[in-house]
Protein backbone atom coordinates (compact mmCIF):
# COMPACT_ATOMS: atom_id res chain seq x y z
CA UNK A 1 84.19 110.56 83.07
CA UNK A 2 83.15 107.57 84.41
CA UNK A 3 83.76 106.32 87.85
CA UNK A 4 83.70 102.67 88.57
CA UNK A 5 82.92 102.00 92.46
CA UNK A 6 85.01 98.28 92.20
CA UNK A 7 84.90 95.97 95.30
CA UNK A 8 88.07 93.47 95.32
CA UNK A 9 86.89 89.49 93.67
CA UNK A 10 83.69 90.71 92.69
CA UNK A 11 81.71 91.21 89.32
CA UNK A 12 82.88 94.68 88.94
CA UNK A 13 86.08 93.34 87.14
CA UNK A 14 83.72 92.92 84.11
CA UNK A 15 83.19 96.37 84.07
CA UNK A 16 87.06 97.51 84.64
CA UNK A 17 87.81 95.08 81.02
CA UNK A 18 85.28 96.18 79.51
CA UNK A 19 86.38 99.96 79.81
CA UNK A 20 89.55 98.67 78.52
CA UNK A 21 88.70 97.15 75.67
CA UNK A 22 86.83 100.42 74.11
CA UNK A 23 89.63 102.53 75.19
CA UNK A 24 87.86 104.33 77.21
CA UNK A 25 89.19 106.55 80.24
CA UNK A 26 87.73 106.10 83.99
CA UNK A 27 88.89 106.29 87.00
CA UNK A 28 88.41 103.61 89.62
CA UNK A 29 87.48 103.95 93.41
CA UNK A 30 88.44 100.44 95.44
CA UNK A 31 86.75 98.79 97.82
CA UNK A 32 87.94 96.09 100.22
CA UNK A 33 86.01 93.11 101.15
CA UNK A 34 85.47 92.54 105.12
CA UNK A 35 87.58 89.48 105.71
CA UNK A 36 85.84 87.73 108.09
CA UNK A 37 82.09 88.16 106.30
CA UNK A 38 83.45 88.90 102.68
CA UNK A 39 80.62 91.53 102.26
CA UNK A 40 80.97 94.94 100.98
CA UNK A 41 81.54 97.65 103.05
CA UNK A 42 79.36 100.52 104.12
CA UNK A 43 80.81 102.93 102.58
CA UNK A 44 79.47 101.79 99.16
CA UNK A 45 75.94 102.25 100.53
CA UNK A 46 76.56 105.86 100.08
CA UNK A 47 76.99 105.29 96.19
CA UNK A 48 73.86 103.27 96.22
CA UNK A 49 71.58 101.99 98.94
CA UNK A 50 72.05 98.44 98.33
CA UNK A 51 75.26 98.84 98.86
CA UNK A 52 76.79 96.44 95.94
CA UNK A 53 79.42 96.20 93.54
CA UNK A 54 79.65 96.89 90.31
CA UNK A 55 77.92 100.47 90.44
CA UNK A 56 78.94 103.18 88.38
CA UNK A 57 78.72 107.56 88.21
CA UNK A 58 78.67 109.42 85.49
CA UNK A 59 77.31 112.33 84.35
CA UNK A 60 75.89 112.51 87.54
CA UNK A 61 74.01 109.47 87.45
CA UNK A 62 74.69 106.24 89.41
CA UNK A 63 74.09 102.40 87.76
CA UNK A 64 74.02 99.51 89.35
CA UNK A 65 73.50 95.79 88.16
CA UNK A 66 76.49 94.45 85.69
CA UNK A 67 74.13 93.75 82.98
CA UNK A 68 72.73 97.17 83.04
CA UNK A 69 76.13 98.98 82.91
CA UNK A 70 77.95 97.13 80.40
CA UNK A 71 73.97 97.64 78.44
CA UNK A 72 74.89 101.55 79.65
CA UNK A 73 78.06 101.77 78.60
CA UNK A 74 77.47 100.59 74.71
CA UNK A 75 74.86 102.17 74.03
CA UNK A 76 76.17 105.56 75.53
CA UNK A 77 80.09 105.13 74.40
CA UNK A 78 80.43 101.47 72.35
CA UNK A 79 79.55 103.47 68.71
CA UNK A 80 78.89 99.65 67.86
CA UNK A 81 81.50 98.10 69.10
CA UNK A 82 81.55 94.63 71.01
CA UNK A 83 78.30 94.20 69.81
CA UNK A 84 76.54 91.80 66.98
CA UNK A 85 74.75 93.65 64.20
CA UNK A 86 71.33 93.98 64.63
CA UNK A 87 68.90 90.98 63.29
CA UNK A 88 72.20 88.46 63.09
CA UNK A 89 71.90 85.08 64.11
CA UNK A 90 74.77 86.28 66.40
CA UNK A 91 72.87 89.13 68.37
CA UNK A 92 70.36 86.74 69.13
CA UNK A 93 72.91 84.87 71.13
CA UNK A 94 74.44 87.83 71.62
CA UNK A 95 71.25 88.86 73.92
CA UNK A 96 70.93 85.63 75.02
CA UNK A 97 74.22 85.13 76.88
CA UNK A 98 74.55 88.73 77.77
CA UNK A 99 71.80 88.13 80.49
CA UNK A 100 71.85 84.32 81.28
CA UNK A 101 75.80 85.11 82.74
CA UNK A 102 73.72 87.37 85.69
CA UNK A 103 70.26 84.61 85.55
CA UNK A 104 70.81 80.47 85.05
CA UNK A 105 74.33 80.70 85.41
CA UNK A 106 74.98 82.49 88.71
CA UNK A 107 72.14 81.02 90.98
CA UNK A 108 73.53 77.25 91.14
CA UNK A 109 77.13 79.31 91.90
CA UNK A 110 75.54 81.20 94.12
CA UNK A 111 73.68 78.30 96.58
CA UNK A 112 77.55 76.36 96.42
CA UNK A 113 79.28 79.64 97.99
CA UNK A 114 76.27 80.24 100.52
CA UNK A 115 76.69 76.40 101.49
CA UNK A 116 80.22 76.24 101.98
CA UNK A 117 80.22 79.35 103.87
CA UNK A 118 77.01 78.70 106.58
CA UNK A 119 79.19 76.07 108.62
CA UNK A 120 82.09 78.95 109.55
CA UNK A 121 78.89 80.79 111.18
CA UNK A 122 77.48 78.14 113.17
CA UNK A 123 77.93 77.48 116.75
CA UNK A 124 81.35 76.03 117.45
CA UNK A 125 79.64 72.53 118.74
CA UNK A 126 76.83 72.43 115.71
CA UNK A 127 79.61 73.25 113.31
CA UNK A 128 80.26 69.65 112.04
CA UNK A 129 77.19 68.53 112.17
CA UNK A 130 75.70 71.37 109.83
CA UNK A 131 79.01 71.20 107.52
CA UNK A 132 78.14 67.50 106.87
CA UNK A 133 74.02 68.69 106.50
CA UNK A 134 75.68 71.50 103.58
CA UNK A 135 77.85 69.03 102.07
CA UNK A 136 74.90 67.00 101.20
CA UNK A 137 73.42 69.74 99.80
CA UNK A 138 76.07 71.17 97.89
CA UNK A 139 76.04 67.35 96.33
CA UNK A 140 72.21 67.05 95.67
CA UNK A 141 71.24 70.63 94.60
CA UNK A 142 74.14 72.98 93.50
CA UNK A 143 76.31 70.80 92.18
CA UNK A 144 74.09 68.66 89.63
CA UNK A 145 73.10 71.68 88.18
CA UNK A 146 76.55 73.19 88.37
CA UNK A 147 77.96 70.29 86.15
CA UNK A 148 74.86 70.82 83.95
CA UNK A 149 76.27 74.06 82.77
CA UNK A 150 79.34 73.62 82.62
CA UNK A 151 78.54 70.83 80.04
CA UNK A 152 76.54 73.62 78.31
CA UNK A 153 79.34 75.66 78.16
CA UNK A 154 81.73 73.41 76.87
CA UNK A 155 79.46 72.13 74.33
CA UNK A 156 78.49 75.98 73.11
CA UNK A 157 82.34 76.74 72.94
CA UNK A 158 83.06 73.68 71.02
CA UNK A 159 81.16 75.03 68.35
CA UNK A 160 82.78 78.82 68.35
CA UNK A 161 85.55 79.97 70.17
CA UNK A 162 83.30 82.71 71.29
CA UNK A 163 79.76 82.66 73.04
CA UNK A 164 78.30 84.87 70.49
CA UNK A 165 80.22 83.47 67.20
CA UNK A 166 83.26 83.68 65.60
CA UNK A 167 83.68 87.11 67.03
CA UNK A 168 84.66 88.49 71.15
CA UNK A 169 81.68 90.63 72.03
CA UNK A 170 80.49 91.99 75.14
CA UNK A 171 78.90 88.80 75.89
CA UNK A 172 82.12 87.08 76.57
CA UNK A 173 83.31 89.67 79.00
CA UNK A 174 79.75 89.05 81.16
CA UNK A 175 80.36 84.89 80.81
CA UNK A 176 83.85 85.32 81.78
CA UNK A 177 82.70 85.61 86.23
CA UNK A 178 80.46 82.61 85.91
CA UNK A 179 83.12 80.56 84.60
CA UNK A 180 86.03 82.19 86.68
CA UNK A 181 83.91 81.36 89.37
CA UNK A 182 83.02 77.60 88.17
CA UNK A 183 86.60 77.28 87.58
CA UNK A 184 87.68 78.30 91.23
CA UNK A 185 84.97 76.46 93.14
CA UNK A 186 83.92 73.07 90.85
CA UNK A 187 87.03 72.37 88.69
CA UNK A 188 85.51 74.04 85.36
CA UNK A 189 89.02 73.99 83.61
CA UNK A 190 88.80 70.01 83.47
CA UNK A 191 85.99 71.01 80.95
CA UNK A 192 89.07 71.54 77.49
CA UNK A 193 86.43 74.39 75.86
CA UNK A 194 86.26 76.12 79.00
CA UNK A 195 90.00 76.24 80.04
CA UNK A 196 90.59 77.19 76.44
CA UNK A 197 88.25 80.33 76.55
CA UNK A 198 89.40 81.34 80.06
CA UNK A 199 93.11 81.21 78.40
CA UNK A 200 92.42 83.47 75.40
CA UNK A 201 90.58 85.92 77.31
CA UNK A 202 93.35 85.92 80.24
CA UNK A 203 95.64 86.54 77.81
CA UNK A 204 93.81 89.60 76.05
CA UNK A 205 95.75 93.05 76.33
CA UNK A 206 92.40 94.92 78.22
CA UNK A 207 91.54 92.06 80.50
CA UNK A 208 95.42 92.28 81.65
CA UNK A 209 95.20 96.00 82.06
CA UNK A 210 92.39 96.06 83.82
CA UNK A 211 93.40 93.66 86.38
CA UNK A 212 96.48 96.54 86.72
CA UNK A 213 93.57 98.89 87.61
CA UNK A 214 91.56 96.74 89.69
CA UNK A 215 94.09 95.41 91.84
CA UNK A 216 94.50 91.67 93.10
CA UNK A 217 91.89 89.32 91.71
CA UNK A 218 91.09 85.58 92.83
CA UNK A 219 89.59 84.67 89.51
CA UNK A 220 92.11 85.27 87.20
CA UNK A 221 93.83 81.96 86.62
């Protein structure tokens, strides 16, 4: 059986729903952020050295990398499910979206969080200074691009209701962090396509059981 090592607000939640939607049984050891830093904590470094979340056991081996589990995961238990036939116009995008949710659309997500959170470990008299320096930032680098693709987003889902096509695949359950996230930290849900597909997906049966299993997430609304 598969054990999901799940770390509270954190990618892994992809992994939970996706579990859910096949119908699959796991079982589910938590992890709580550090409130002060927000890392991990140790203890996951003894499930793998990086000490991440998502990671994954089974059958004696251990996954990391969302991509590369939910990849695991269908091809080992999926029997074709959640997953565009082969040489479709939609498993092209399929692919496509599958890995840009962990590439393009993280890394502008990414440099907003690490700005917004360097003032709060600064020196107590530098603090204001270097929160103005990461505000300028966050409005010359992350955020351009951050609006960039969230006008990519909209515009895909204007033309399906899904990333891949008509049909939810497995590729909607990796997109769904980088717009949770866009939604919680640059106002993605005054984008109508995007609100829209974080509503039908909030409202799917597995995504609601899985936040059951994973406990309190930030993301979810």
């Amino acid at each position: 059986m598969i054990t999901v090592h799940h770390l509270n607000n954190s990618r892994s939640q992809r992994v939970l729903w996706l579990l859910e939607e096949l119908g699959m049984p796991y079982e589910v050891k938590r992890y709580q952020r550090d409130k002060k830093t927000m890392l991990a904590p140790r203890e996951l470094r003894a499930v793998h050295p990086l000490g991440k979340s998502p990671v994954i056991t089974d059958n004696g081996h251990t996954l990391a990398e969302t991509g590369a589990i939910i990849e695991y995961i269908l091809d080992t238990y999926g029997m074709g499910r959640l997953i565009p036939k082969p040489g479709t116009p939609e498993r092209l995008r399929y692919t496509y979206w599958l890995h840009y949710a962990e590439g393009s659309a993280m890394t502008p997500l990414l440099l907003k969080l690490v700005f917004s959170r360097i003032p709060a470990n600064a020196p107590a008299l530098m603090r204001g200074l270097i929160g103005s320096v990461m505000k300028q930032a966050q409005a010359r680098l992350s955020d351009p691009q951050i609006a960039m693709h969230m006008g990519y987003w909209d515009d895909e889902l204007s033309k399906s209701q899904w990333f891949a096509g008509a049909e939810f695949t497995a590729a909607d359950i990796m997109m769904s962090f980088p717009l949770e996230a866009a939604a919680h930290r640059a106002g993605a849900r005054s984008r109508p396509m995007i609100a829209a597909f974080l509503d039908r997906i909030h409202q799917r049966p597995a995504y609601i059981a899985a936040l059951k299993k994973g406990g309190p997430y930030d993301y979810a609304s």
